[in-house]
C-alpha atoms as a PDB file:
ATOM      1  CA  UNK A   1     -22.501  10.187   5.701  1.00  0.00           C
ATOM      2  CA  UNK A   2     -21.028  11.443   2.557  1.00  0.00           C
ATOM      3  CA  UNK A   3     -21.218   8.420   0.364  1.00  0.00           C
ATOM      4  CA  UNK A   4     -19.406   9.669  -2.351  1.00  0.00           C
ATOM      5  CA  UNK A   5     -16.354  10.186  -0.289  1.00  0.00           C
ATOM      6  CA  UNK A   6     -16.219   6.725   1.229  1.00  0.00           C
ATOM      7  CA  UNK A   7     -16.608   5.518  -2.731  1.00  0.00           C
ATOM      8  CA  UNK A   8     -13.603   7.660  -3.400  1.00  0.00           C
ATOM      9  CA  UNK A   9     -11.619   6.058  -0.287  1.00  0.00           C
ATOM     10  CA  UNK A  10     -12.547   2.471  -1.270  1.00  0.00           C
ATOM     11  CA  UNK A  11     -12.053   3.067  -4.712  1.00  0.00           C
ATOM     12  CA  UNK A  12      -8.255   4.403  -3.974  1.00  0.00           C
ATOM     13  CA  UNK A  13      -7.722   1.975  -1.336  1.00  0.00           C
ATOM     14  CA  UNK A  14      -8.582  -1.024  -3.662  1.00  0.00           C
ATOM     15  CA  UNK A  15      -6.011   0.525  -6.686  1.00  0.00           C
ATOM     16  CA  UNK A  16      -3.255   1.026  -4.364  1.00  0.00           C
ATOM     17  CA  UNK A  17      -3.522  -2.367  -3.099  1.00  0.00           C
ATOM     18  CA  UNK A  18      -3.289  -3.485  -6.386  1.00  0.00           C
ATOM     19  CA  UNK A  19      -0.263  -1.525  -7.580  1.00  0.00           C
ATOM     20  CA  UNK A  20       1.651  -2.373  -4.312  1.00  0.00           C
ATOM     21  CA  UNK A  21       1.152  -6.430  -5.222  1.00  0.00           C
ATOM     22  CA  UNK A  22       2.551  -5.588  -8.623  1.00  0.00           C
ATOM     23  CA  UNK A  23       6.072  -3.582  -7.704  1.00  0.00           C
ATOM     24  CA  UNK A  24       5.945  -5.020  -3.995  1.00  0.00           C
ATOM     25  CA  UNK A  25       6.652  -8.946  -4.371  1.00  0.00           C
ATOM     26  CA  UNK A  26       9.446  -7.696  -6.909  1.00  0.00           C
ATOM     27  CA  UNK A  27      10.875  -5.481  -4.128  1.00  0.00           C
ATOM     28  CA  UNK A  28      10.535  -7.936  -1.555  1.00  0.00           C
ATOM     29  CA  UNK A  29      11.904 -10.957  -3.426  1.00  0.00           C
ATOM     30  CA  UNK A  30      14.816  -8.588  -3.985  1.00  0.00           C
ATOM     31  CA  UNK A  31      15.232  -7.617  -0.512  1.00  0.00           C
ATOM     32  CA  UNK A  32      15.354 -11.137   0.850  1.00  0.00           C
ATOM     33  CA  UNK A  33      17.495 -12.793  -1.378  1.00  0.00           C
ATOM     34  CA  UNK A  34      19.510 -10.289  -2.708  1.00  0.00           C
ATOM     35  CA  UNK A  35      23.056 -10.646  -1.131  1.00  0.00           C
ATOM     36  CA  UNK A  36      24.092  -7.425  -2.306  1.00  0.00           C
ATOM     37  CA  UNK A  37      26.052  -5.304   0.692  1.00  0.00           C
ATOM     38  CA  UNK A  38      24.351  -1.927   0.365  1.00  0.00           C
ATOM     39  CA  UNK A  39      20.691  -3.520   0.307  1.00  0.00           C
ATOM     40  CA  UNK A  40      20.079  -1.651   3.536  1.00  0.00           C
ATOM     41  CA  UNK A  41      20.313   1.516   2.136  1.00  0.00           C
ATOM     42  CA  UNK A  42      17.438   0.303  -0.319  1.00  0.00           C
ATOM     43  CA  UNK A  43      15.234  -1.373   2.639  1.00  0.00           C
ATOM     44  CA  UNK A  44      15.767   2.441   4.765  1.00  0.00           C
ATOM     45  CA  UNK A  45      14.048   4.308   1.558  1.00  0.00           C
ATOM     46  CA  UNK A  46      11.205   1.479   1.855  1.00  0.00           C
ATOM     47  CA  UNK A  47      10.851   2.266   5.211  1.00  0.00           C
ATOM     48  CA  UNK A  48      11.142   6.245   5.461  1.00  0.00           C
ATOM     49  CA  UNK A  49       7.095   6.507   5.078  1.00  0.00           C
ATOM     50  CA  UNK A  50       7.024   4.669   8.106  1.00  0.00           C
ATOM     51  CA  UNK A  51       9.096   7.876  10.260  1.00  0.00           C
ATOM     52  CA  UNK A  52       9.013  10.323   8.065  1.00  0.00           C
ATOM     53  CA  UNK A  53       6.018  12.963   8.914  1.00  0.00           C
ATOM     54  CA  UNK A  54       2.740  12.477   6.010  1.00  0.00           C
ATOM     55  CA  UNK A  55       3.144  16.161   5.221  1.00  0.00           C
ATOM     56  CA  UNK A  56       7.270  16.002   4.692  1.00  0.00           C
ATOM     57  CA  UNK A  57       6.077  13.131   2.542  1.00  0.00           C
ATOM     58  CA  UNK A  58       3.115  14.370   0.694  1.00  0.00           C
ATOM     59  CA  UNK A  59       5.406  17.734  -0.023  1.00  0.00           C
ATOM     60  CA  UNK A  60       8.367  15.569  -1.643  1.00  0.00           C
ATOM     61  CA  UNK A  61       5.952  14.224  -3.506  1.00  0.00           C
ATOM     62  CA  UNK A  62       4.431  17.224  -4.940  1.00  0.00           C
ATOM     63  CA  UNK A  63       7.315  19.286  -6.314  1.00  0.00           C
ATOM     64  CA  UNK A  64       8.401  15.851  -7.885  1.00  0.00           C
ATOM     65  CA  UNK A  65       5.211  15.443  -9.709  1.00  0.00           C
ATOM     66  CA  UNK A  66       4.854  19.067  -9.928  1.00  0.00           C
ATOM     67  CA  UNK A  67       4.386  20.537 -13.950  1.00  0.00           C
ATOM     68  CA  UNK A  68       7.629  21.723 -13.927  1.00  0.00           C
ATOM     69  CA  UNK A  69       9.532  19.214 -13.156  1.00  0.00           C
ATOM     70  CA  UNK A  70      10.542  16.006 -15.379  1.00  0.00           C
ATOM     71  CA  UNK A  71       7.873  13.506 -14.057  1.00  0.00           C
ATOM     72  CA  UNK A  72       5.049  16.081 -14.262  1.00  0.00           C
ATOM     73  CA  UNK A  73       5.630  18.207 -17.072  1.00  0.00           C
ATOM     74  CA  UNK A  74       5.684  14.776 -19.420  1.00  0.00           C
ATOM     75  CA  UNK A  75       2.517  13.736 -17.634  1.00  0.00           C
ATOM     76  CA  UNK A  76       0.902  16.989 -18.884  1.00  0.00           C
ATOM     77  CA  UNK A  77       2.435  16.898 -22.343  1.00  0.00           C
ATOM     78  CA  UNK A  78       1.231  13.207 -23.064  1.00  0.00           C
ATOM     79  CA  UNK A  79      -2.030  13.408 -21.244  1.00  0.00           C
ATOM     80  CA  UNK A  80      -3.068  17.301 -20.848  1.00  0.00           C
ATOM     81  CA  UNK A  81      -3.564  17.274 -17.016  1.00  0.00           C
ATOM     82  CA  UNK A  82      -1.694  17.644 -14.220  1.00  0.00           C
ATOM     83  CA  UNK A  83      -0.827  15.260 -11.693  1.00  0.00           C
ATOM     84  CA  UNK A  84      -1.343  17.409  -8.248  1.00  0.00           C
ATOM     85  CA  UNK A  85      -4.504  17.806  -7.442  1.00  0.00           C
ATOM     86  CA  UNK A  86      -5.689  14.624  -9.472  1.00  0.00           C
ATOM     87  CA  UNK A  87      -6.774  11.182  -8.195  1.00  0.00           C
ATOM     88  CA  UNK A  88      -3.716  10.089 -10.204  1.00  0.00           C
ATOM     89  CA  UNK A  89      -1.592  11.973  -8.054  1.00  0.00           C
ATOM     90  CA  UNK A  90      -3.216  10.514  -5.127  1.00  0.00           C
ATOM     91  CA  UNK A  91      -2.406   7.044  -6.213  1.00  0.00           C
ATOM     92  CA  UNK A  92       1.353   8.100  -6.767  1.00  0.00           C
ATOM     93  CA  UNK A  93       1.111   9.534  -3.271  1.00  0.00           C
ATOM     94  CA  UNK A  94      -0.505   6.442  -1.753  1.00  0.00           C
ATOM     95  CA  UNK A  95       1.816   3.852  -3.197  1.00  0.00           C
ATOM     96  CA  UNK A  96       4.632   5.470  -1.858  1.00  0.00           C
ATOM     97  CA  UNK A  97       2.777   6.140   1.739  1.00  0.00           C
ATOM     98  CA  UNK A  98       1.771   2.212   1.830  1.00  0.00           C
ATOM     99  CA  UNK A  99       4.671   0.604   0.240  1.00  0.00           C
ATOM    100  CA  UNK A 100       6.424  -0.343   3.694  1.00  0.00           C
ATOM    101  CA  UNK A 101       2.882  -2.018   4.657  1.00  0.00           C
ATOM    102  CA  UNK A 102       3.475  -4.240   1.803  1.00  0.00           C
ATOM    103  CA  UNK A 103       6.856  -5.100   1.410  1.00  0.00           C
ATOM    104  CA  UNK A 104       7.641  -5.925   4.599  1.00  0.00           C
ATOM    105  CA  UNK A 105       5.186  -8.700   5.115  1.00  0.00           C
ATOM    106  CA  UNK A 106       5.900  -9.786   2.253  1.00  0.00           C
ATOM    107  CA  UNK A 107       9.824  -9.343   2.722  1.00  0.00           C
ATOM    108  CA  UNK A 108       9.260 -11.308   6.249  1.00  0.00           C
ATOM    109  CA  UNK A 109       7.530 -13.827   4.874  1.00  0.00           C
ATOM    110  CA  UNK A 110       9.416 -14.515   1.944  1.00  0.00           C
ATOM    111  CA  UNK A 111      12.493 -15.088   4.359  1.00  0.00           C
ATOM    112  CA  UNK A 112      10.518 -17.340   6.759  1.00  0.00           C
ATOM    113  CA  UNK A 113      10.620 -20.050   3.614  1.00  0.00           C
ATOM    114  CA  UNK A 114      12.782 -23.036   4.001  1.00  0.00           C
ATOM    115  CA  UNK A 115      16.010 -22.238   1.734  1.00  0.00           C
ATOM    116  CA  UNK A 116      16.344 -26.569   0.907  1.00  0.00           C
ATOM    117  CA  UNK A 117      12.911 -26.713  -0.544  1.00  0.00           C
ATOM    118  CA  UNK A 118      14.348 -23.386  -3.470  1.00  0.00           C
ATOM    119  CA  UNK A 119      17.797 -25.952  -3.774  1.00  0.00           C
ATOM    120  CA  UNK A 120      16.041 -29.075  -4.230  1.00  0.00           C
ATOM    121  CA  UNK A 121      13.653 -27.273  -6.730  1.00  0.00           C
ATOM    122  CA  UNK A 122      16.674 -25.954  -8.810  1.00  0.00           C
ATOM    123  CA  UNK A 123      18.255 -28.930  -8.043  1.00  0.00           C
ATOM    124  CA  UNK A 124      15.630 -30.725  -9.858  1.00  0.00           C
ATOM    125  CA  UNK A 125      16.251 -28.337 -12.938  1.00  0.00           C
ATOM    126  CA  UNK A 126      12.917 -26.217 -11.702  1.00  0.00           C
ATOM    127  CA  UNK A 127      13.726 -22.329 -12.662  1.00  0.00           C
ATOM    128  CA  UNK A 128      13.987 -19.869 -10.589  1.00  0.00           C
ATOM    129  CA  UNK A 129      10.364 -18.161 -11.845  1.00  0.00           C
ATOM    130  CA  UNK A 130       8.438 -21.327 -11.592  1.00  0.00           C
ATOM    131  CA  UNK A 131      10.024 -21.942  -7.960  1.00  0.00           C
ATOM    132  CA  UNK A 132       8.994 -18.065  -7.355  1.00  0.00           C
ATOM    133  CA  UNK A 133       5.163 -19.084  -8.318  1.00  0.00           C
ATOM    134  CA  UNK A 134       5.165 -23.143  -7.204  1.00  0.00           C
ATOM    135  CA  UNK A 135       7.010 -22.715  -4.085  1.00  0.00           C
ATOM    136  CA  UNK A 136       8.093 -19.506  -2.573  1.00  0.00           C
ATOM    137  CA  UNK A 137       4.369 -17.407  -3.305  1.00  0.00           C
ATOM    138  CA  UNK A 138       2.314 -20.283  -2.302  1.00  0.00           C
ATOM    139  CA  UNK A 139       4.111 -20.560   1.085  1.00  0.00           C
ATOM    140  CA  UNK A 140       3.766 -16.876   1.621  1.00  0.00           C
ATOM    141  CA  UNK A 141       0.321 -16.458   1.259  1.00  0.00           C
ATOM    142  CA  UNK A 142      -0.046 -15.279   5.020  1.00  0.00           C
ATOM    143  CA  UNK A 143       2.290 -12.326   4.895  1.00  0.00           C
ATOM    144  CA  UNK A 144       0.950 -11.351   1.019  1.00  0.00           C
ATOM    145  CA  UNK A 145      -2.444 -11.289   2.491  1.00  0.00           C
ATOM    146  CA  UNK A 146      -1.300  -9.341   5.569  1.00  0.00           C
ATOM    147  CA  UNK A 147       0.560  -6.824   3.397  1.00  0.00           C
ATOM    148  CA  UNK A 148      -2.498  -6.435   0.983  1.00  0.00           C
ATOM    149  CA  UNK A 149      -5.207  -6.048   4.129  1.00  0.00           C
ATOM    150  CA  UNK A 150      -2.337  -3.545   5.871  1.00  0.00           C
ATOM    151  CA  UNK A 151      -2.133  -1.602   3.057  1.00  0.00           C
ATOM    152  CA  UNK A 152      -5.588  -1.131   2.217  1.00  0.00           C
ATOM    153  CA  UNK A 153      -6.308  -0.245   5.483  1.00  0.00           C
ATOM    154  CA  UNK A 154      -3.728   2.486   5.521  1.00  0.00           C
ATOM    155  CA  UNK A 155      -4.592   4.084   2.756  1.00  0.00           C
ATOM    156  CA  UNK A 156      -8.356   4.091   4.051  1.00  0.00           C
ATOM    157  CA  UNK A 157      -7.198   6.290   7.049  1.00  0.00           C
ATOM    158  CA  UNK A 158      -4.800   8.466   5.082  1.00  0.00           C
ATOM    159  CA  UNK A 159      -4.949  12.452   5.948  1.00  0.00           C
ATOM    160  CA  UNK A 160      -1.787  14.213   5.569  1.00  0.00           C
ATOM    161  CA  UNK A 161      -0.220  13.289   2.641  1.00  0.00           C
ATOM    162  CA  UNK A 162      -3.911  13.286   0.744  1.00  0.00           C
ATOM    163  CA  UNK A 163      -4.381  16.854   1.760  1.00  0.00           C
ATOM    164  CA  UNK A 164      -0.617  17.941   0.657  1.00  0.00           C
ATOM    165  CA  UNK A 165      -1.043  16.246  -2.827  1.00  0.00           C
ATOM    166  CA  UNK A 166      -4.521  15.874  -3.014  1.00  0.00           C
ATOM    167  CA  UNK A 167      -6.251  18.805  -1.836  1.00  0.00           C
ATOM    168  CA  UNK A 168      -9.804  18.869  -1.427  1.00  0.00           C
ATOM    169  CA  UNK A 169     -11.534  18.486  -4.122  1.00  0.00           C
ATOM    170  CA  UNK A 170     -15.030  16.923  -3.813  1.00  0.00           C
ATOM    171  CA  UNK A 171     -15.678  13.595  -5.670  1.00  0.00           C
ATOM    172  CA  UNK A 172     -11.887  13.777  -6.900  1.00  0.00           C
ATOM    173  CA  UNK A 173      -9.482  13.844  -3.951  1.00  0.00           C
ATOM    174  CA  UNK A 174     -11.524  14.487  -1.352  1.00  0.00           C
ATOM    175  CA  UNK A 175     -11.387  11.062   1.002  1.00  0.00           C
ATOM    176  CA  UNK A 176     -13.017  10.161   4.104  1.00  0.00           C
ATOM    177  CA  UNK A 177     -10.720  11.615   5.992  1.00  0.00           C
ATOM    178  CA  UNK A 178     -11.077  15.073   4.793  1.00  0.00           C
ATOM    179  CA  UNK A 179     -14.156  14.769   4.965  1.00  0.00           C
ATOM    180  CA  UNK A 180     -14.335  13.785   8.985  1.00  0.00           C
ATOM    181  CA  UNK A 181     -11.850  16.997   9.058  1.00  0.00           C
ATOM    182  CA  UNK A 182     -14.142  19.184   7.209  1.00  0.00           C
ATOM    183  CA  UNK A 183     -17.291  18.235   9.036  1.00  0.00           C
ATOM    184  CA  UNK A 184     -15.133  19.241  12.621  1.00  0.00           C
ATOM    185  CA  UNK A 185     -14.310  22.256  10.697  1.00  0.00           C
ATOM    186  CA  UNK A 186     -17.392  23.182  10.234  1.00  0.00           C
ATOM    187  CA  UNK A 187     -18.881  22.097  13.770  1.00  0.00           C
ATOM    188  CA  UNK A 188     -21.043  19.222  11.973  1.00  0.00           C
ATOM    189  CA  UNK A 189     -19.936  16.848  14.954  1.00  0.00           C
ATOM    190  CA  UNK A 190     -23.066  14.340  13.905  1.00  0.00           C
ATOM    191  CA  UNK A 191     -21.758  13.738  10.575  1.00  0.00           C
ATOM    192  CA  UNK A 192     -17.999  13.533  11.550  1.00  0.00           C
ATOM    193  CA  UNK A 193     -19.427  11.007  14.001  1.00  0.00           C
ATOM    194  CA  UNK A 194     -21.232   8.626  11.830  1.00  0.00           C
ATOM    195  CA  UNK A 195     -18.261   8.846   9.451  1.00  0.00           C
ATOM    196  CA  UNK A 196     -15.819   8.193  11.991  1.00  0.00           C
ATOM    197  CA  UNK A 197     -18.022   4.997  13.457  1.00  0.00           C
ATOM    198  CA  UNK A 198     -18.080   3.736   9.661  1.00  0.00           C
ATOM    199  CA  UNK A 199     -14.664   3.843   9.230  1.00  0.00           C
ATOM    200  CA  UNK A 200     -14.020   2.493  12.598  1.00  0.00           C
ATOM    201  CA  UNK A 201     -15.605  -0.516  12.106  1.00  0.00           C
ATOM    202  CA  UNK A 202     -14.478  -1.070   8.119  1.00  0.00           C
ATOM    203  CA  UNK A 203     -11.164  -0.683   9.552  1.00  0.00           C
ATOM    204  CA  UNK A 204     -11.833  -3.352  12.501  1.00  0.00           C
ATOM    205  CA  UNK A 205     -13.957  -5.878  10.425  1.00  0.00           C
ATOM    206  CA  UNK A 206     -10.787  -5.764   7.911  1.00  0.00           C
ATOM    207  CA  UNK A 207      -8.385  -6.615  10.681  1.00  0.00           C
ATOM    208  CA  UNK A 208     -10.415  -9.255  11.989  1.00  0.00           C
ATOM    209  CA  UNK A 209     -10.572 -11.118   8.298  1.00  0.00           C
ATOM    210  CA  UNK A 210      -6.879 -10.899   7.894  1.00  0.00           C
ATOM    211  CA  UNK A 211      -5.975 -12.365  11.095  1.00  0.00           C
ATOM    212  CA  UNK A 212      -8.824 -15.085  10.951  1.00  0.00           C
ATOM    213  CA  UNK A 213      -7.695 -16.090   7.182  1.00  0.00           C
ATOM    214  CA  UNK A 214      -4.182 -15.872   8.420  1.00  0.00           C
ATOM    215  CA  UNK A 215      -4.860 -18.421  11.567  1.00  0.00           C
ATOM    216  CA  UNK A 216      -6.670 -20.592   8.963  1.00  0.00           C
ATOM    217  CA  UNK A 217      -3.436 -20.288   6.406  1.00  0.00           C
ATOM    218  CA  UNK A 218      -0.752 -21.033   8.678  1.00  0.00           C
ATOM    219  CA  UNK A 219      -2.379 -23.891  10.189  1.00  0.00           C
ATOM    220  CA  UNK A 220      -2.686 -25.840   6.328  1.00  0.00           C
ATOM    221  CA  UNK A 221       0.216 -24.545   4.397  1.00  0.00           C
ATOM    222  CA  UNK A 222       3.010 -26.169   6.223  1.00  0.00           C
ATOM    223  CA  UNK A 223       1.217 -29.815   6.499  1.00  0.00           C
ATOM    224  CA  UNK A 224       0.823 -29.211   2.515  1.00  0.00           C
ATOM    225  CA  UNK A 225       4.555 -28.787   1.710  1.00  0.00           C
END
């Protein structure tokens, strides 16, 4: 197995995660309690990884972080590289690949919460961050640690849009994936194998701790509150 490829996976997996808890509560705190008329259009462009195909995807996102344009030609100014081709673009690429495996558990279970325990927290004079962190996150915990496993787990298996933006590039961009492509490229079935078994049961032992920890949450939570 090529170690230093599944090192690369976990390592991007793990950072995308992270990113996605940052900008995803925000968005889906937004998207449930926002009673603005036009959030739909803002909850389709959450969603579009979810239909649209990982190479339409994965191009978009390379002209846009392309050297010419805006985004990318700053990024090269400031910092001297460019972003296609770099694990940094591969982040970029990820986030936007895994955001809807994020926000949506967290959207869904940020609505699930029982509106008269927010009123009778600002009723009490509680603000509305403090009833964000004492109320609304702690009864959420199920759906924030689906949308964290989900995501992590997405990004594990990513191909298309890692190849578009990516490339190939050993011990830069070059993720499991690739790598089980390569191997079947190159008619080393035994090592695509292993690989494939590794990932197969990563990606099932994952699953498995997400839906025991959420069995375990929902059942203690609501007798808490």
């Amino acid at each position: 197995m090529n170690w230093e490829a599944i090192i690369l996976t976990a390592k991007l997996a793990s950072v995308v995660s992270i990113i996605l808890v940052i900008i995803g509560i925000p968005i889906a705190y937004w998207i449930s309690f926002s009673q603005w008329r036009w959030k739909f259009l803002v909850e389709t462009v959450v969603a579009m990884p979810l239909v649209l195909p990982p190479t339409v995807l994965g191009y978009y996102i390379l002209v846009t972080i392309s050297p010419k344009t805006l985004i990318g030609g700053l990024w090269v100014e400031f910092l001297g590289t460019p972003l296609p081709f770099s694990f940094t673009g591969l982040v970029i690429a990820s986030v936007f690949y895994s955001l809807p495996f994020a926000v949506q558990p967290f959207a869904s279970s940020f609505e699930t919460v029982d509106r008269k325990l927010i009123e009778a927290a600002w009723t009490l004079g509680t603000s509305q961050l403090k009833t964000f962190f004492s109320i609304i996150i702690p009864l959420s915990i199920p759906g924030i640690i689906t949308g964290i496993v989900l995501s992590f787990a997405h990004t594990l298996g990513e191909f298309g849009v890692v190849l578009m933006v990516g490339g190939n590039i050993p011990g830069v961009t070059r993720t499991v994936s690739i790598d089980i492509y390569d191997n079947v490229q190159a008619f080393k079935y035994s090592e695509a194998a292993s690989t494939s078994f590794f990932l197969l049961i990563v990606s099932f032992l994952v699953l498995s701790i997400v839906y025991a920890i959420n069995r375990k949450v929902w059942s203690v939570w609501p007798q808490r509150f």
